[in-house]
Structure formats: C-alpha cells, structure tokens
N, C-alpha and C. Protein backbone atom coordinates (compact mmCIF):
# COMPACT_ATOMS: atom_id res chain seq x y z
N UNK A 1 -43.97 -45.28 4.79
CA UNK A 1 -43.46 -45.96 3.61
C UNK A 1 -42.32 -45.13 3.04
N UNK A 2 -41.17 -45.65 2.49
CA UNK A 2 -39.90 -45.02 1.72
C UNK A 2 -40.31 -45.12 0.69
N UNK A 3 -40.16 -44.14 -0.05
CA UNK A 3 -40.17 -43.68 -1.21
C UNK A 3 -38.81 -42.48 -1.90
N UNK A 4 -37.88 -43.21 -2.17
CA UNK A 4 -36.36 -41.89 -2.06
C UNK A 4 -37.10 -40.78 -3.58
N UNK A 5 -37.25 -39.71 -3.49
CA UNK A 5 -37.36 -38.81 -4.39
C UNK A 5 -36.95 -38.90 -5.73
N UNK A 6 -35.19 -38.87 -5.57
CA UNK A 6 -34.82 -39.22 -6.56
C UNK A 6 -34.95 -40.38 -7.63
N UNK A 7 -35.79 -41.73 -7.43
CA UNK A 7 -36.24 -42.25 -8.13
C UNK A 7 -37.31 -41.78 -8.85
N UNK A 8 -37.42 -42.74 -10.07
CA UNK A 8 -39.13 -42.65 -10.77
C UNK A 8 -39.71 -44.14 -10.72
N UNK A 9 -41.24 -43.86 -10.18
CA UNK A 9 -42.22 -45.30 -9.92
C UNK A 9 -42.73 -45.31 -11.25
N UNK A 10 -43.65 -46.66 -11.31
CA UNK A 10 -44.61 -47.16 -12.21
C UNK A 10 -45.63 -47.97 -11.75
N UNK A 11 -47.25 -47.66 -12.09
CA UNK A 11 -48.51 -48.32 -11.56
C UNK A 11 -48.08 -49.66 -11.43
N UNK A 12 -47.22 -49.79 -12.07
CA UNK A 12 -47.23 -51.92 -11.59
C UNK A 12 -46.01 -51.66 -9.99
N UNK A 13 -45.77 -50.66 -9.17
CA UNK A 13 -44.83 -50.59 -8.15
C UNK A 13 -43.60 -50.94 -8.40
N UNK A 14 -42.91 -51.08 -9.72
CA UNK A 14 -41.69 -50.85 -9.69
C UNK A 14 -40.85 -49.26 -9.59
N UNK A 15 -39.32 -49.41 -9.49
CA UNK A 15 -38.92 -48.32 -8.85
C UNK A 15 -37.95 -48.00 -10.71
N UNK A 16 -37.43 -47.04 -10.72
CA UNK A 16 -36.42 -47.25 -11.91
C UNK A 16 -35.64 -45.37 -11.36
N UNK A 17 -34.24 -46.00 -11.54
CA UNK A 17 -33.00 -45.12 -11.22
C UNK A 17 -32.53 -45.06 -13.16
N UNK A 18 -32.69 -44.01 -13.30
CA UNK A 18 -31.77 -43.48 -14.54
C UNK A 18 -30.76 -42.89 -14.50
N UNK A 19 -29.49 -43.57 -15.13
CA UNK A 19 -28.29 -42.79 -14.64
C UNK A 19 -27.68 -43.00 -16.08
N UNK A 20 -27.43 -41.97 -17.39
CA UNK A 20 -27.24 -42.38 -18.63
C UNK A 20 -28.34 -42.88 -19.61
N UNK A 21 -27.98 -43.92 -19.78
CA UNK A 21 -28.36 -44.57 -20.69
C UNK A 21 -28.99 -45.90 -20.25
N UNK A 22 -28.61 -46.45 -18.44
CA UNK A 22 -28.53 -47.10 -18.04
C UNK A 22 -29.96 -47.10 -17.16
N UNK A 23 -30.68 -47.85 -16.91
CA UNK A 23 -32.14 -48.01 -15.80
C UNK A 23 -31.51 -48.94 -15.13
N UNK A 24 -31.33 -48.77 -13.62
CA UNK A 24 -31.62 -49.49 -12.50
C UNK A 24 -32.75 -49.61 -11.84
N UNK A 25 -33.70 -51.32 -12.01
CA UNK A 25 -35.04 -51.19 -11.69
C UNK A 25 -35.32 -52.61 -10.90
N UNK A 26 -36.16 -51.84 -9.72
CA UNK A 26 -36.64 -52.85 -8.45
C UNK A 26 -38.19 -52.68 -8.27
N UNK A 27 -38.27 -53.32 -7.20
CA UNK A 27 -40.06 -53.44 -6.49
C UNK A 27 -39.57 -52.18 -5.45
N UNK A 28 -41.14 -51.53 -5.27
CA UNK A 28 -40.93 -50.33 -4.47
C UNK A 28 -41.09 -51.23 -2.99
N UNK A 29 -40.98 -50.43 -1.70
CA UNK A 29 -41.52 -50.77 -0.89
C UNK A 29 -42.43 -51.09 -0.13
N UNK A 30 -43.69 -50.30 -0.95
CA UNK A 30 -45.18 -50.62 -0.78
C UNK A 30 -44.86 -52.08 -1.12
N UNK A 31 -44.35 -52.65 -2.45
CA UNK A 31 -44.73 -53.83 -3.18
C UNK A 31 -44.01 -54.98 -2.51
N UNK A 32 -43.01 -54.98 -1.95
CA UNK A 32 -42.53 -55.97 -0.92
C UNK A 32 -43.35 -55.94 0.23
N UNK A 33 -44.05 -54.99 0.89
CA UNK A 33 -45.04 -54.96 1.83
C UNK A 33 -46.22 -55.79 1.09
N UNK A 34 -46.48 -55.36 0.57
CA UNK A 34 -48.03 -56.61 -0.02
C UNK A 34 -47.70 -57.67 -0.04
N UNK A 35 -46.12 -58.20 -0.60
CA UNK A 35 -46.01 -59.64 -0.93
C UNK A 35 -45.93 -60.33 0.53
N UNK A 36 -45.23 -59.83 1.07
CA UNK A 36 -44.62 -60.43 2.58
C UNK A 36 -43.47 -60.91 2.10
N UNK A 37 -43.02 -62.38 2.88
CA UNK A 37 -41.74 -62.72 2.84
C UNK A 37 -41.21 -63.19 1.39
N UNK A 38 -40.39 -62.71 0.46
CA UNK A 38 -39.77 -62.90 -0.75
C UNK A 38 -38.90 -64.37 -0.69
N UNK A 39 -39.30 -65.06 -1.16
CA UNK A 39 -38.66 -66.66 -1.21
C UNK A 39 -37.79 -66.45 -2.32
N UNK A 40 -37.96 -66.08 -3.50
CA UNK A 40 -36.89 -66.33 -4.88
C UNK A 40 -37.38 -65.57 -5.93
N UNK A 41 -36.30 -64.86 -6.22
CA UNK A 41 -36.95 -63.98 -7.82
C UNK A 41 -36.34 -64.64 -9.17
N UNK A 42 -36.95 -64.88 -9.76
CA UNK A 42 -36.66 -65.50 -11.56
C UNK A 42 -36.81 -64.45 -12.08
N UNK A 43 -35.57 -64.23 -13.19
CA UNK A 43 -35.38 -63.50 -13.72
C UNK A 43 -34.47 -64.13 -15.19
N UNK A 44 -34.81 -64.37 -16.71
CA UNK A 44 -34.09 -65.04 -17.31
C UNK A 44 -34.31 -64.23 -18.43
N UNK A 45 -34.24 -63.32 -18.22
CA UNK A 45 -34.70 -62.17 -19.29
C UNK A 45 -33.18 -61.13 -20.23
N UNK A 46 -32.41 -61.67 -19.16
CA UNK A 46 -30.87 -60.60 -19.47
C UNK A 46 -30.57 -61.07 -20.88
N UNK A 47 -30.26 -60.14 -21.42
CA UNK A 47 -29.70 -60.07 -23.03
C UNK A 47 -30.93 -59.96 -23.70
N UNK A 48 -31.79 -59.93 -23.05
CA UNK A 48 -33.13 -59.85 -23.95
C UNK A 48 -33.53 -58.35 -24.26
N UNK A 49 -33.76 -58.02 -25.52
CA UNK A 49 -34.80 -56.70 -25.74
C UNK A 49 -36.15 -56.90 -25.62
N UNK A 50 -36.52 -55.85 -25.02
CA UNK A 50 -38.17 -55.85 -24.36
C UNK A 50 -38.63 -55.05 -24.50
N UNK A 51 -40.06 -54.43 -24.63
CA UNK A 51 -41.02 -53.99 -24.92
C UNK A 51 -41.38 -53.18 -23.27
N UNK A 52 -41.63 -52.06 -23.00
CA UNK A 52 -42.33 -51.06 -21.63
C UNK A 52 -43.72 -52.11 -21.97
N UNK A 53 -43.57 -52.64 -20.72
CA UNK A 53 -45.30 -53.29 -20.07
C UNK A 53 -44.66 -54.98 -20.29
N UNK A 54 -43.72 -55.55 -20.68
CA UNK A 54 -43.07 -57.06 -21.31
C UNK A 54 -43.22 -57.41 -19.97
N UNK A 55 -43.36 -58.53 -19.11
CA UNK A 55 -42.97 -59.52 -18.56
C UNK A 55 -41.22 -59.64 -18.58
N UNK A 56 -40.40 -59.38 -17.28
CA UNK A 56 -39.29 -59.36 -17.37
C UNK A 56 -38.85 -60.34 -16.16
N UNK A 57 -39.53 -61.37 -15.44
CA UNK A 57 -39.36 -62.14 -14.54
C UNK A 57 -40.30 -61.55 -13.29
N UNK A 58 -39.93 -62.76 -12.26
CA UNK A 58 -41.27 -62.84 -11.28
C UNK A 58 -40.94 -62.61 -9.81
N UNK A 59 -41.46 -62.01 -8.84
CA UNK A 59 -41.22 -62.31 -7.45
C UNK A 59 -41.77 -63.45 -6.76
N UNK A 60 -41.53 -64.24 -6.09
CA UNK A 60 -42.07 -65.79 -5.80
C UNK A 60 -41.85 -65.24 -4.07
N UNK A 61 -43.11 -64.55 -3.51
CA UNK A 61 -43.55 -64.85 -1.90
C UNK A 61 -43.70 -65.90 -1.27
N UNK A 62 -44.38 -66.23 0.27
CA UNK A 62 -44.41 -67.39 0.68
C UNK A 62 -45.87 -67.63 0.06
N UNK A 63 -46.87 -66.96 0.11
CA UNK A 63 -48.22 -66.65 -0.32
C UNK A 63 -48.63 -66.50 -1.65
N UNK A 64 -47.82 -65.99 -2.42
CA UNK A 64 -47.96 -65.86 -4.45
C UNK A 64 -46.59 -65.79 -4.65
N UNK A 65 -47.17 -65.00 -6.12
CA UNK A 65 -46.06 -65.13 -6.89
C UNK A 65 -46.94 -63.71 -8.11
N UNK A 66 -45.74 -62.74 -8.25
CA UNK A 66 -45.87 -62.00 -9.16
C UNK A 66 -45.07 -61.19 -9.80
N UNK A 67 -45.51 -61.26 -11.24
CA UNK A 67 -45.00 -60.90 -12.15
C UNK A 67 -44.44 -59.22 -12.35
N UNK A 68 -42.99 -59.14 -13.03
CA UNK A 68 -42.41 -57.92 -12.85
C UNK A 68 -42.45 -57.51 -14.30
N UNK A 69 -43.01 -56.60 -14.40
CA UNK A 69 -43.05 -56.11 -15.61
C UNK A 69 -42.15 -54.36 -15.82
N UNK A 70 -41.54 -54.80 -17.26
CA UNK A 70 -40.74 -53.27 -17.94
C UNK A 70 -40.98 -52.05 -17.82
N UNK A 71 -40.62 -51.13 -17.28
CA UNK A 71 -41.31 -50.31 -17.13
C UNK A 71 -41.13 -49.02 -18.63
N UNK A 72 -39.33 -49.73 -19.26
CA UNK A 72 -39.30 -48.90 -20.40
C UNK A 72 -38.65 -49.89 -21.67
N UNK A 73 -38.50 -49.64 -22.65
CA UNK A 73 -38.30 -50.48 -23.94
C UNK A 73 -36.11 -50.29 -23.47
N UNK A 74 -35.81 -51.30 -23.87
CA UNK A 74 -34.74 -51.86 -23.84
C UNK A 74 -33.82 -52.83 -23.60
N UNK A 75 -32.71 -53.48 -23.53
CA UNK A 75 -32.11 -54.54 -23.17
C UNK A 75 -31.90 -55.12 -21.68
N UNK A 76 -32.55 -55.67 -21.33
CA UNK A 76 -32.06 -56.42 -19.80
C UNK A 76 -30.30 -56.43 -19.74
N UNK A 77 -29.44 -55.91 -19.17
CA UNK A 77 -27.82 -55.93 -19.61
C UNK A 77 -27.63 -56.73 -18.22
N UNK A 78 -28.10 -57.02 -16.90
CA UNK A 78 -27.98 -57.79 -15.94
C UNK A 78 -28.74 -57.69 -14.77
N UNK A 79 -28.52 -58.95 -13.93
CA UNK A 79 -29.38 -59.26 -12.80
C UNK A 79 -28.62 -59.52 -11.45
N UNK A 80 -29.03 -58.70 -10.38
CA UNK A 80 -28.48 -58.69 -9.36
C UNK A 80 -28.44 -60.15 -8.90
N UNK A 81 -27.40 -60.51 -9.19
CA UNK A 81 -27.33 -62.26 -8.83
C UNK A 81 -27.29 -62.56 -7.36
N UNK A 82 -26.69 -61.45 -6.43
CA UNK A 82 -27.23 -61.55 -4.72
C UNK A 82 -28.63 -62.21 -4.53
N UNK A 83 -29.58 -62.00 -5.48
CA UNK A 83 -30.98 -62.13 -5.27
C UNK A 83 -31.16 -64.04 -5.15
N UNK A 84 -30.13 -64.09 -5.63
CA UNK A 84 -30.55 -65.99 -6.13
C UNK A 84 -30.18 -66.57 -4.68
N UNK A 85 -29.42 -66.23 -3.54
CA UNK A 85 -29.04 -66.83 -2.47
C UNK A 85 -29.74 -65.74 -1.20
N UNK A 86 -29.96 -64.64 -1.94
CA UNK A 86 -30.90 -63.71 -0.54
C UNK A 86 -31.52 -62.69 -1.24
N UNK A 87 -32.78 -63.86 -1.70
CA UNK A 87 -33.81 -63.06 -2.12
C UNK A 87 -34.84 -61.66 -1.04
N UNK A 88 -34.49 -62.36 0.32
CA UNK A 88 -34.97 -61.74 1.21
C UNK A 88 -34.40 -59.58 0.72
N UNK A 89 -33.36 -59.82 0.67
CA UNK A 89 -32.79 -58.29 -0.17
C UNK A 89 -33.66 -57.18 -0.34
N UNK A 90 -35.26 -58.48 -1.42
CA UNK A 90 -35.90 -57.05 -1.14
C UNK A 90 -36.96 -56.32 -0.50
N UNK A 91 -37.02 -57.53 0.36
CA UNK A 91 -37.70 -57.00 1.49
C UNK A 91 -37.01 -55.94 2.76
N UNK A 92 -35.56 -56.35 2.72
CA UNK A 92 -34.57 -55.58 3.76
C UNK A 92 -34.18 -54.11 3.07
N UNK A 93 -33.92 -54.17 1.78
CA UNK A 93 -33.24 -53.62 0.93
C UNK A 93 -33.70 -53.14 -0.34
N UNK A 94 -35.06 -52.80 -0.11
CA UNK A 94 -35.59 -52.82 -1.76
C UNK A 94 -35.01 -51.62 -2.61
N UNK A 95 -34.81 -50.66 -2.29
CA UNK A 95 -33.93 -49.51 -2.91
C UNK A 95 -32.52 -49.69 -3.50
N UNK A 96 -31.70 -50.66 -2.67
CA UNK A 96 -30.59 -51.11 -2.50
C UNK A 96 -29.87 -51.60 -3.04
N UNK A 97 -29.82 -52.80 -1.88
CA UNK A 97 -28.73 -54.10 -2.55
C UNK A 97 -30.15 -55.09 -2.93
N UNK A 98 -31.10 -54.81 -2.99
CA UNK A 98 -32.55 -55.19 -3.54
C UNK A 98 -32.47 -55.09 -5.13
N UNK A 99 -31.86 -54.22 -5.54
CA UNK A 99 -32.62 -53.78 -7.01
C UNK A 99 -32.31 -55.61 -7.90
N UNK A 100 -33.07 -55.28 -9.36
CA UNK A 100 -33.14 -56.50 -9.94
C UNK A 100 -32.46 -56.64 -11.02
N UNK A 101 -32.86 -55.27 -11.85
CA UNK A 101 -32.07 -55.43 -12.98
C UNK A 101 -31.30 -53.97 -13.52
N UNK A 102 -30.17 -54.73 -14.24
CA UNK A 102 -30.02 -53.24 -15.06
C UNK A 102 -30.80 -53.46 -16.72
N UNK A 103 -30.96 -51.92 -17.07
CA UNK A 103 -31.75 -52.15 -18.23
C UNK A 103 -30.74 -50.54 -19.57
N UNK A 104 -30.04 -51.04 -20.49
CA UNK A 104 -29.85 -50.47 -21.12
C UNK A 104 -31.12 -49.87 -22.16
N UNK A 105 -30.82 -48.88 -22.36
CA UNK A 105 -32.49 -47.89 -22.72
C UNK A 105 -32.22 -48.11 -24.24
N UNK A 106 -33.72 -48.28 -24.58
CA UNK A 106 -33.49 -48.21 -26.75
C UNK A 106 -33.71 -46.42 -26.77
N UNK A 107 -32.77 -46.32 -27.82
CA UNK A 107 -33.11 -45.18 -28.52
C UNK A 107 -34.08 -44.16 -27.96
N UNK A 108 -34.34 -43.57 -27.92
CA UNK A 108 -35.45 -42.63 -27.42
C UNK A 108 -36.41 -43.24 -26.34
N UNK A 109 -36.47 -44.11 -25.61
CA UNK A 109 -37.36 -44.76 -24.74
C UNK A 109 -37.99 -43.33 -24.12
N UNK A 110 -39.39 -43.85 -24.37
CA UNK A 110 -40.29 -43.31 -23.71
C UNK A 110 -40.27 -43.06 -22.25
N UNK A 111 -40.07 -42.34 -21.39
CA UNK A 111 -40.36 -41.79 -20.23
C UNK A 111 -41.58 -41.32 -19.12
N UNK A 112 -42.37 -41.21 -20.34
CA UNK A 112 -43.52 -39.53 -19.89
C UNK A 112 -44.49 -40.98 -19.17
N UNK A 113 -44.12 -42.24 -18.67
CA UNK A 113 -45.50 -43.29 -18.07
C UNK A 113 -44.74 -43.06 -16.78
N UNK A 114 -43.72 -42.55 -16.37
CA UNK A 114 -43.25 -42.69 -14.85
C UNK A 114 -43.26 -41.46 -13.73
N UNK A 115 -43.40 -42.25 -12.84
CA UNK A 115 -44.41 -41.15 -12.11
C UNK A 115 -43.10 -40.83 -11.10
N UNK A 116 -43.49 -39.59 -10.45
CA UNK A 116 -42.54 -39.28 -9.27
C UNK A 116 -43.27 -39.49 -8.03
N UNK A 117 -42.15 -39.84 -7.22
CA UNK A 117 -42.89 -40.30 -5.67
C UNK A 117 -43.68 -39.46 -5.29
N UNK A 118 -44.40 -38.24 -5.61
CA UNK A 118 -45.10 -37.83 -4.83
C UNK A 118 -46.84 -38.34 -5.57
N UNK A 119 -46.51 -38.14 -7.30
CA UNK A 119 -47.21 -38.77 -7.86
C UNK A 119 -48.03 -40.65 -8.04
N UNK A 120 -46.27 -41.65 -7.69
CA UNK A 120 -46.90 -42.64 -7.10
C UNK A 120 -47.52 -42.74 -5.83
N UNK A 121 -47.27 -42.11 -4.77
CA UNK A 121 -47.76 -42.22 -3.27
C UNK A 121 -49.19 -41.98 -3.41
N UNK A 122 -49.97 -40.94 -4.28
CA UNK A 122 -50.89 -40.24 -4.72
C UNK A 122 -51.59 -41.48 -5.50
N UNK A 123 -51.25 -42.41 -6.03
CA UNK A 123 -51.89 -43.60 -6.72
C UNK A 123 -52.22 -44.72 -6.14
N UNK A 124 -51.52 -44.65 -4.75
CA UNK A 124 -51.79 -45.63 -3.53
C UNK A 124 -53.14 -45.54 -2.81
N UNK A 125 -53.18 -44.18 -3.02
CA UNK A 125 -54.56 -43.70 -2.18
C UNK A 125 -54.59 -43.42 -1.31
C-alpha cells in the first residue's frame, strides 16, 4: 500500500497536504482499494465553511457510495473538476491528479487529530 510520508491521514482514510494556509485533501489508497471501481464523486460543498468531521461530498463506487468527511475546520476554496469526467483518477491517482479538494484553513485549525503514515498504517491493523 502507498502511503507518501509527507502527507497527514485521518481515521475516516482521507489524505491532507498542507502547504500554507492551504489543505490539499483526497481518499488514501487503502480507501480506493475498499471501494473498488470509483464511478463519480459529488462534491457541492466549495465556498462553503465547514466544521473538522462536516460531510464535504461523497465517493459513488460501482458497489456503494461513501461519504467524505473534513478532516479540518475551513473553507472548501475548490474541486478538482478532472474528477467529474474521470472519476476513475482516484483509483489510478489517488495522491495525485486524484486529490478532491482544496481547503483554505480557519484561523488556528486544529491539527493534533491527524495522523502520520506510519501512525495511519498502524490503525489499519
């Protein structure tokens, strides 16, 4: 399983890249492995302020469908719109040209719930 270091995970298997002020945040690769094939991600959340743990749009498999949740308090600022014509992305690409959203950070956003890959791998079991 990939897991790049330099990211930070969260128990719901999302991934989140901090660079500034700015969160770049996807499904890890464990979590595209559980779903199987990725049909379409909804995502209608941009411009929205959100709450760490909010409902921020969904992954839609051939088999389910599940929900992506915040991993930190701030504004949805955009959505990898590649995803709407090749959702497949993040199954090929989940680190990548996969990711979902960008997330401008509130004020002091909390940090200390994200784990480092050696710490998520360790939660997999």
């Amino acid at each position: 399983m990939n897991l790049p270091g330099e990211l930070k995970y969260t128990k719901d298997h999302e991934w989140v890249k901090i660079d500034g002020n700015t969160a770049t945040i996807g499904i890890t690769d464990f979590a595209q492995g559980e779903l199987g094939d990725i049909v379409f991600v909804d995502v209608d959340s941009v411009d929205d302020e959100l709450s760490a743990g909010d409902v921020f749009g969904s992954v839609e498999a051939v088999k389910t469908v599940s929900d992506l949740f915040l991993p930190l308090n701030g504004t949805v600022s955009a959505f990898n719109t590649d995803l709407e014509d090749q959702p497949e992305l993040l199954n090929t690409d989940p680190y990548g040209k996969g990711w979902i959203i960008k997330l401008e950070l509130a004020e002091g956003a909390d940090q200390s719930e994200l784990l480092s890959a050696e710490d998520y791998q360790a939660s997999l079991g």
